[in-house]
C-alpha atoms as a PDB file:
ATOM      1  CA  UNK A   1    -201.183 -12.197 -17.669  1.00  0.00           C
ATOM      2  CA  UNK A   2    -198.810  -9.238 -17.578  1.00  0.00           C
ATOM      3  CA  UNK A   3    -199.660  -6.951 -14.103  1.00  0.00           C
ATOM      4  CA  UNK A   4    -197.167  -3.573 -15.061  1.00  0.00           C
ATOM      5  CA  UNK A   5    -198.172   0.230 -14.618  1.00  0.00           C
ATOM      6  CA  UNK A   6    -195.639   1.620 -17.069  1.00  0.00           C
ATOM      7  CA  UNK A   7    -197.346   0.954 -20.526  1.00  0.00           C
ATOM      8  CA  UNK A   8    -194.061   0.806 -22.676  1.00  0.00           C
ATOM      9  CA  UNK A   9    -192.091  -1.855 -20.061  1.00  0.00           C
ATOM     10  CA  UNK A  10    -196.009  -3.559 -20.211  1.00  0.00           C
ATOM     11  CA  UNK A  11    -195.769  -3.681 -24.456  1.00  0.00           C
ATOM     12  CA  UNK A  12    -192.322  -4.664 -24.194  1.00  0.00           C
ATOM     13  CA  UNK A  13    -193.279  -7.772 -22.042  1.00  0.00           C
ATOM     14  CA  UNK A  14    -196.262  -8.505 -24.000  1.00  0.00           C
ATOM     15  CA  UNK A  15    -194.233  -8.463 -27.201  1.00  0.00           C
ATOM     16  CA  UNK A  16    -191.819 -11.060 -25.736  1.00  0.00           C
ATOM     17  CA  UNK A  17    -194.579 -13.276 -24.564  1.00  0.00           C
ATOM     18  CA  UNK A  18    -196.636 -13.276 -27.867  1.00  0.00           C
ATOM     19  CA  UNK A  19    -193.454 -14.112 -29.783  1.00  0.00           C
ATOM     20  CA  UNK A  20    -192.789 -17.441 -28.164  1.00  0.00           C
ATOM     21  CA  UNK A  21    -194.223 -20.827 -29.808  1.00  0.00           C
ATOM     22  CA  UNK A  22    -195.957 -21.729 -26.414  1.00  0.00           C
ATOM     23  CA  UNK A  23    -197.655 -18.530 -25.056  1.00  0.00           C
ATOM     24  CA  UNK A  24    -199.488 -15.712 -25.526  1.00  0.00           C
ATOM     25  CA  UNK A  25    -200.710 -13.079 -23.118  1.00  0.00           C
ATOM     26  CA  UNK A  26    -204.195 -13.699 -22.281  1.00  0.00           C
ATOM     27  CA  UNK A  27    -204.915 -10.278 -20.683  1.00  0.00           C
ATOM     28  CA  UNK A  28    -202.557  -7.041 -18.841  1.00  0.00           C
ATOM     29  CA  UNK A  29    -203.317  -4.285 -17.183  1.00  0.00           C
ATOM     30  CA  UNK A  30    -201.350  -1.412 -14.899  1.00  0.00           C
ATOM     31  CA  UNK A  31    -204.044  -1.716 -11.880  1.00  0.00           C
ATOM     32  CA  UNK A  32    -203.489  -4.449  -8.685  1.00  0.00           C
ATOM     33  CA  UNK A  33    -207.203  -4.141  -8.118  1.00  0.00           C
ATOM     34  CA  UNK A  34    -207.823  -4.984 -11.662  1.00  0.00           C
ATOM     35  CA  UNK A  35    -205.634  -7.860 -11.841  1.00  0.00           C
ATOM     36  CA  UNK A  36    -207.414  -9.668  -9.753  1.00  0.00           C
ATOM     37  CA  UNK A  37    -210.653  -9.157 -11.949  1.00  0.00           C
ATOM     38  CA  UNK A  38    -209.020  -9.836 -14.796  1.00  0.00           C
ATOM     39  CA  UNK A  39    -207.185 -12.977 -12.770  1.00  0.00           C
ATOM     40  CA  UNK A  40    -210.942 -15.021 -12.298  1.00  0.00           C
ATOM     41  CA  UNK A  41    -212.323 -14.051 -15.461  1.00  0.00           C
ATOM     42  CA  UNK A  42    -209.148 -15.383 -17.290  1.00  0.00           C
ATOM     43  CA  UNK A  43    -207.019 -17.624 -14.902  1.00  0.00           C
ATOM     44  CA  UNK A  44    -203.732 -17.786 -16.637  1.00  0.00           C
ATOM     45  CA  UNK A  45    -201.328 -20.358 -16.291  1.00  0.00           C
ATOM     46  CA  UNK A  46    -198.721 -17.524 -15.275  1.00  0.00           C
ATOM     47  CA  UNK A  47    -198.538 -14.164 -14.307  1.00  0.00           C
ATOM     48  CA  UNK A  48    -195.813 -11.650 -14.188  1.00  0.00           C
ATOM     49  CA  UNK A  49    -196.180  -8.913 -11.668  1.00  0.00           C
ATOM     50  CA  UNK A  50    -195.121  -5.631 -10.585  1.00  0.00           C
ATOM     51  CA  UNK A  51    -195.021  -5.036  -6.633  1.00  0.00           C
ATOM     52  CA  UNK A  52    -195.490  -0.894  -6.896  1.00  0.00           C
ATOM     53  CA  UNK A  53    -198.587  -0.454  -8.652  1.00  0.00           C
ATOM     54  CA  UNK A  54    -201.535   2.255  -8.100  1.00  0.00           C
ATOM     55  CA  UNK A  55    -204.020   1.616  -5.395  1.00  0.00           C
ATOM     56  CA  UNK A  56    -203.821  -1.924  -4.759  1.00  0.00           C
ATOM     57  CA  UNK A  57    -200.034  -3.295  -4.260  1.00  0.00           C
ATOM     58  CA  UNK A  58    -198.507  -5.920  -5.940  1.00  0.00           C
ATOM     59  CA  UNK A  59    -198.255  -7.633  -2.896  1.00  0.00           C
ATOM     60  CA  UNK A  60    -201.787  -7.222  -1.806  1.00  0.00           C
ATOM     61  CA  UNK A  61    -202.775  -8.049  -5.476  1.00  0.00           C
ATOM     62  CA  UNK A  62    -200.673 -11.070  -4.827  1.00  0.00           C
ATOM     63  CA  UNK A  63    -202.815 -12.405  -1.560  1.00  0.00           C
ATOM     64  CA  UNK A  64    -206.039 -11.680  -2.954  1.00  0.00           C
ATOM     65  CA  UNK A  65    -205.576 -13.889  -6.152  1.00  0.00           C
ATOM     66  CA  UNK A  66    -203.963 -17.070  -3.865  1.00  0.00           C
ATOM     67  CA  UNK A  67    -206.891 -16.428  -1.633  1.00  0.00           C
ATOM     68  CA  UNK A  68    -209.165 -17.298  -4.055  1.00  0.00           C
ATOM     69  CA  UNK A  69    -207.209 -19.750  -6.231  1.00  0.00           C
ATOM     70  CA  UNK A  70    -204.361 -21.220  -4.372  1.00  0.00           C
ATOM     71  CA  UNK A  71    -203.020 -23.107  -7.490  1.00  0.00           C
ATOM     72  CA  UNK A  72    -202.117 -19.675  -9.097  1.00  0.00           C
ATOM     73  CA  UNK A  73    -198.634 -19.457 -10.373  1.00  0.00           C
ATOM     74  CA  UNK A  74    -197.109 -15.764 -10.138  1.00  0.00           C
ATOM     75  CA  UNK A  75    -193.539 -14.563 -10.849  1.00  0.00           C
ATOM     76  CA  UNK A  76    -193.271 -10.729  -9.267  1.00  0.00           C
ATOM     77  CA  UNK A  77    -191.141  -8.473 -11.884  1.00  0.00           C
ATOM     78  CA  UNK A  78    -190.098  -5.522 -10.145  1.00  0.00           C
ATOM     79  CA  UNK A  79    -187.518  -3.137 -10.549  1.00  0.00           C
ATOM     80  CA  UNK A  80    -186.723  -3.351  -6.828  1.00  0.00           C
ATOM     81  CA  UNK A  81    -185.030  -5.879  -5.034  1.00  0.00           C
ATOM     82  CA  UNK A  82    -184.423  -5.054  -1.401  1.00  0.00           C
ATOM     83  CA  UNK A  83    -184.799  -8.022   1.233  1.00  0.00           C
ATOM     84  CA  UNK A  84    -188.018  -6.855   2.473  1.00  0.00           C
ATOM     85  CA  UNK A  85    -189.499  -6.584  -0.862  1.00  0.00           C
ATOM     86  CA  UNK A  86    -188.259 -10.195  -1.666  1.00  0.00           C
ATOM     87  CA  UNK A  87    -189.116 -11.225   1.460  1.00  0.00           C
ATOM     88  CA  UNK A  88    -192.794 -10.079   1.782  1.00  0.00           C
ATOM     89  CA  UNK A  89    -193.198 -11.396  -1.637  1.00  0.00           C
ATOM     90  CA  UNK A  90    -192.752 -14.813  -1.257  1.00  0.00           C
ATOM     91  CA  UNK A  91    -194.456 -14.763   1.680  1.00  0.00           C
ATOM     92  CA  UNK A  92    -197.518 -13.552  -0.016  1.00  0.00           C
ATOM     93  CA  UNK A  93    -196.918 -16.695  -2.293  1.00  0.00           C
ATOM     94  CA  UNK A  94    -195.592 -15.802  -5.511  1.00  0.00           C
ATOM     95  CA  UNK A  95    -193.530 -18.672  -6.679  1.00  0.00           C
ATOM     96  CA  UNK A  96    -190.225 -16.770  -7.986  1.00  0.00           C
ATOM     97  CA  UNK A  97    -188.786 -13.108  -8.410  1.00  0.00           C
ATOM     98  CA  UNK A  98    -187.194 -11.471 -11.078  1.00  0.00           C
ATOM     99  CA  UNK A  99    -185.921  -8.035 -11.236  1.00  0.00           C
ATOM    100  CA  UNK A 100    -186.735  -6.173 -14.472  1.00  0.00           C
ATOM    101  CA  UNK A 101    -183.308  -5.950 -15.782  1.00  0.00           C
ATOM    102  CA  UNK A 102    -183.715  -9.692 -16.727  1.00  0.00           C
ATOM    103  CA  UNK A 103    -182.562 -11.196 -19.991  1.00  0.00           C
ATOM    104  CA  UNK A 104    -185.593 -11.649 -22.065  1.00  0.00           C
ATOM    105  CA  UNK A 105    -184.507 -15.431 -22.589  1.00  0.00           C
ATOM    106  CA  UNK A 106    -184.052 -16.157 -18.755  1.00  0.00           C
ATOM    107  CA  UNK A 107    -187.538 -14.605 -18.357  1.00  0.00           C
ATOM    108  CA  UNK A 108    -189.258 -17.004 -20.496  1.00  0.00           C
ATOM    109  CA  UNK A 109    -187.433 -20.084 -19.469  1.00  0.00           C
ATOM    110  CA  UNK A 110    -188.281 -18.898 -16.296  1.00  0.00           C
ATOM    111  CA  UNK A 111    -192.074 -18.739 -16.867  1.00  0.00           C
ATOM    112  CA  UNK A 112    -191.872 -22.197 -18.562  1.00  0.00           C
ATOM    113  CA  UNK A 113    -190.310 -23.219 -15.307  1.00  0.00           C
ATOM    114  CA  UNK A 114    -193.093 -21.995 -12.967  1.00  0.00           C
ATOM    115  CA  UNK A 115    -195.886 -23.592 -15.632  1.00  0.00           C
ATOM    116  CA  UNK A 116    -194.102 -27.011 -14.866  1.00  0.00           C
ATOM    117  CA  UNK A 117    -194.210 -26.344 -10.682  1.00  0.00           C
ATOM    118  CA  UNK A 118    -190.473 -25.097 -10.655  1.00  0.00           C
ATOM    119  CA  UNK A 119    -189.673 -22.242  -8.782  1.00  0.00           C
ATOM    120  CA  UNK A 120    -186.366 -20.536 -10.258  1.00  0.00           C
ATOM    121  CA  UNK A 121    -184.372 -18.243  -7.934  1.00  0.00           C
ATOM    122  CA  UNK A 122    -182.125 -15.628  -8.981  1.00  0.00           C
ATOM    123  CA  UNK A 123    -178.706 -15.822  -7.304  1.00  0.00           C
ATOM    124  CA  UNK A 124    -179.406 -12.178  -5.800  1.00  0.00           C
ATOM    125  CA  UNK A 125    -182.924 -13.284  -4.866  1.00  0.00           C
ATOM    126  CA  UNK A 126    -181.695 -16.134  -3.278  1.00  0.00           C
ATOM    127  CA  UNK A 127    -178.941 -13.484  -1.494  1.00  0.00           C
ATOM    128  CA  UNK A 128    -181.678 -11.297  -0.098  1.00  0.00           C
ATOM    129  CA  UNK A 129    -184.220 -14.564   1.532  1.00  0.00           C
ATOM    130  CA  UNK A 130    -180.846 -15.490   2.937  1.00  0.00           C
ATOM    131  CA  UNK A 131    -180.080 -11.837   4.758  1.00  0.00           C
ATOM    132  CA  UNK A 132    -183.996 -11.699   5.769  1.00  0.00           C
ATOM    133  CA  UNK A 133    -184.239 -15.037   7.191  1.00  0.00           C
ATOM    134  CA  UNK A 134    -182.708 -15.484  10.665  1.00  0.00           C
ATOM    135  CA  UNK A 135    -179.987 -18.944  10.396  1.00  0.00           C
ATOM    136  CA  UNK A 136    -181.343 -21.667  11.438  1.00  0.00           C
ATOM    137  CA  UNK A 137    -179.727 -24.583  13.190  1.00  0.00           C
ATOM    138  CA  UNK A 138    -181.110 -27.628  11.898  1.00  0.00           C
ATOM    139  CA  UNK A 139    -180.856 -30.983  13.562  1.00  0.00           C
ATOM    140  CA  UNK A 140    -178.241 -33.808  12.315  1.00  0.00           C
ATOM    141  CA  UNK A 141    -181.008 -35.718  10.768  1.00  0.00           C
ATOM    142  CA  UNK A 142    -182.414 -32.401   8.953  1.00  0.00           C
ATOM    143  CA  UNK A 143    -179.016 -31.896   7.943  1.00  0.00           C
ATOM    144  CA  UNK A 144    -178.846 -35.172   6.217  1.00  0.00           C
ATOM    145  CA  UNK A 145    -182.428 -35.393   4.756  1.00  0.00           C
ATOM    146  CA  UNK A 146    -181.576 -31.651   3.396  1.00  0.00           C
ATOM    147  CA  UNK A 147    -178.344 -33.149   1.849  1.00  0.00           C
ATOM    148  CA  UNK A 148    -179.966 -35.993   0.201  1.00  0.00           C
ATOM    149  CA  UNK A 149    -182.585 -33.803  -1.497  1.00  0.00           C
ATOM    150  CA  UNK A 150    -179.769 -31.013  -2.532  1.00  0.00           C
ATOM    151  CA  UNK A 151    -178.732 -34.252  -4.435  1.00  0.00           C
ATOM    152  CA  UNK A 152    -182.353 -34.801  -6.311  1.00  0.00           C
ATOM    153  CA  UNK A 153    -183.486 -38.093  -4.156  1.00  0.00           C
ATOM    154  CA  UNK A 154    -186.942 -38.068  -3.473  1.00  0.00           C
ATOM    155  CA  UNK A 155    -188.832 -38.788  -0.004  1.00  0.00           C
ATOM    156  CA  UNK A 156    -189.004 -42.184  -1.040  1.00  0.00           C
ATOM    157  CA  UNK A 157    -185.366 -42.591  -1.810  1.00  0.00           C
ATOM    158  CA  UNK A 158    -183.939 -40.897   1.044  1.00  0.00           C
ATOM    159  CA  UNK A 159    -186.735 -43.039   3.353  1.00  0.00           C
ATOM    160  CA  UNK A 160    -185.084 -46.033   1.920  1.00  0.00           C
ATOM    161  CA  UNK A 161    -181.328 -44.840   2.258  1.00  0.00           C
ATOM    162  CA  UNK A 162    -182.031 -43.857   5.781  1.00  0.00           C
ATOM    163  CA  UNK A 163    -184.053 -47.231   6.719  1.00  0.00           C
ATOM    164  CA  UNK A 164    -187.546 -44.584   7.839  1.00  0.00           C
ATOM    165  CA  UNK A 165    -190.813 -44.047   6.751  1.00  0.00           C
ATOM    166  CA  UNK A 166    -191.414 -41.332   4.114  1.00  0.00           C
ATOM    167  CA  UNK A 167    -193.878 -39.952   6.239  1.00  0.00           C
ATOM    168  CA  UNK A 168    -191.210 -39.052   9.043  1.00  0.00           C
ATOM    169  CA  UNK A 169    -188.534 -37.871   6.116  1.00  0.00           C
ATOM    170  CA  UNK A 170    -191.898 -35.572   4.820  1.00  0.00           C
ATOM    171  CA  UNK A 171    -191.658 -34.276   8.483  1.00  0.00           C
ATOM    172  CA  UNK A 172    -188.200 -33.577   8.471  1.00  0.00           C
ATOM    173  CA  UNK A 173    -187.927 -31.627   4.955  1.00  0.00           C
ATOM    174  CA  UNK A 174    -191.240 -29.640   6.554  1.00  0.00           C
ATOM    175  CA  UNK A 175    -189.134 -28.882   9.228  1.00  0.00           C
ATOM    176  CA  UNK A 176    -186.061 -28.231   7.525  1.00  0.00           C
ATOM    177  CA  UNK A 177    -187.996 -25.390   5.334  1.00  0.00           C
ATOM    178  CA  UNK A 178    -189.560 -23.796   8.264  1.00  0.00           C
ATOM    179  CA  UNK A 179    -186.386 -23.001   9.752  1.00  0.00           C
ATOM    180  CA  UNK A 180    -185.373 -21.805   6.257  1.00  0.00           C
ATOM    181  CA  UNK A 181    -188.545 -19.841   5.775  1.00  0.00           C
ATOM    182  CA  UNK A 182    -188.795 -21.834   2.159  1.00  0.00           C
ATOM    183  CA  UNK A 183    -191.991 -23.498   0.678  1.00  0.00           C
ATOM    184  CA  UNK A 184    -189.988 -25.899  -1.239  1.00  0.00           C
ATOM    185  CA  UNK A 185    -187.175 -28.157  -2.024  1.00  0.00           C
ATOM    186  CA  UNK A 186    -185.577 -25.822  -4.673  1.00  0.00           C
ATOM    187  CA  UNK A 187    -185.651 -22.629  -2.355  1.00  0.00           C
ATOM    188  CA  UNK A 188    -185.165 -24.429   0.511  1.00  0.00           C
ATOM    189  CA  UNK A 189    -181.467 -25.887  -1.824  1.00  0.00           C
ATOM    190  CA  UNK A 190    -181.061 -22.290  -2.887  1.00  0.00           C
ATOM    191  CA  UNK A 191    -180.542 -20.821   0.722  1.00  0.00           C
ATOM    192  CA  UNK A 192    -179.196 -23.526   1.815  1.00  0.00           C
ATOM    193  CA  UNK A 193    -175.886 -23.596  -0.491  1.00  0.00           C
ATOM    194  CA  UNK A 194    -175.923 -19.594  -0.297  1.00  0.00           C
ATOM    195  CA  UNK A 195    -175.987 -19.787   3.646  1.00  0.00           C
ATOM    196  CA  UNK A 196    -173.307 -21.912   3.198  1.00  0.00           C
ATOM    197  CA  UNK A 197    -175.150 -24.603   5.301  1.00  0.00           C
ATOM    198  CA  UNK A 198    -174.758 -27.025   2.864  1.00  0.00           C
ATOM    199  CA  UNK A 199    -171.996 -27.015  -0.307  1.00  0.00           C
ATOM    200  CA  UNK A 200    -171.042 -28.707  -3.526  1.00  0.00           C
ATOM    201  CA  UNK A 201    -169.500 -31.939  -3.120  1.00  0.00           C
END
């Protein structure tokens, strides 16, 4: 479902969707209220949406869908960036953020990406969670479990390299993205590296 106010950027998205093998755009509109009408009567897999729209936000638009189905999967498209806007977005629970000068072939990998549970993150994205998001110091053992999982191990592979439970490594990596205000392993990577907390070996 495409969620844009200006009609020719909303065609222009539509057209890119409904040219791809895999997808097709289900329904669009220019109206937050309306989105999240349209979002129960259709439920798409994805959504793309703008955060400055008439009457109800994109934001707000945002927190009323999740409310209601907190499986939804929504990629904000906006022509602003701005740490607060990036910021109150994923905190609202959309599950990436794109601004609108995007390549049309990064755009559809990246709704591929969110279908499949990923959550891609722009370098500048990524740039703006890190200036909004006080540094955290994380503990020697968050340090490490963070280290292992910018390196792809799973709970129960870093439980077993470290000789603990997975439950107390799934209480470390819940700890370790609290402190970096993520929701997940690949934000929680992407601040990480940009914060320079943790690098390429």
């Amino acid at each position: 479902m495409i969620v844009e106010d200006h009609f020719v950027v909303r065609v222009g998205l539509a057209a890119i969707i409904n040219s791809q093998p895999d997808m097709v755009n289900v329904a669009e509109t220019g109206s937050g209220r309306q989105a999240v009408e349209l979002f129960e009567k259709h439920q798409p897999d994805v959504t793309l949406m703008d955060l400055r729209l008439p009457g109800l936000s994109g934001i707000e638009a945002i927190t009323a869908i999740l409310g209601k189905f907190s499986r939804a999967r929504i990629i904000v498209l906006s022509s602003f960036g701005g740490t607060e806007n990036v910021f109150r977005a994923f905190q609202a629970g959309a599950r990436s953020y794109f601004l609108k000068d995007v390549k049309g072939r990064e755009l559809v990998d990246a709704i591929r990406a969110v279908h499949a549970g990923q959550r891609p993150l722009p370098q500048e994205i990524a740039s703006c969670l890190a200036e909004r998001i006080p540094r955290p110091e994380l503990s020697p053992r968050e340090l490490e479990i963070l280290k292992l999982i910018s390196n792809g191990e799973s709970n129960k592979e870093i439980a077993g390299r470290l000789a603990i439970s997975e439950g107390t490594v799934r209480v470390h990596a819940s700890n370790v993205f609290s402190k970096l205000g993520c929701s997940d392993r690949a934000q929680a990577v992407a601040v990480a590296f940009h914060r320079g907390i943790i690098s390429i070996e």
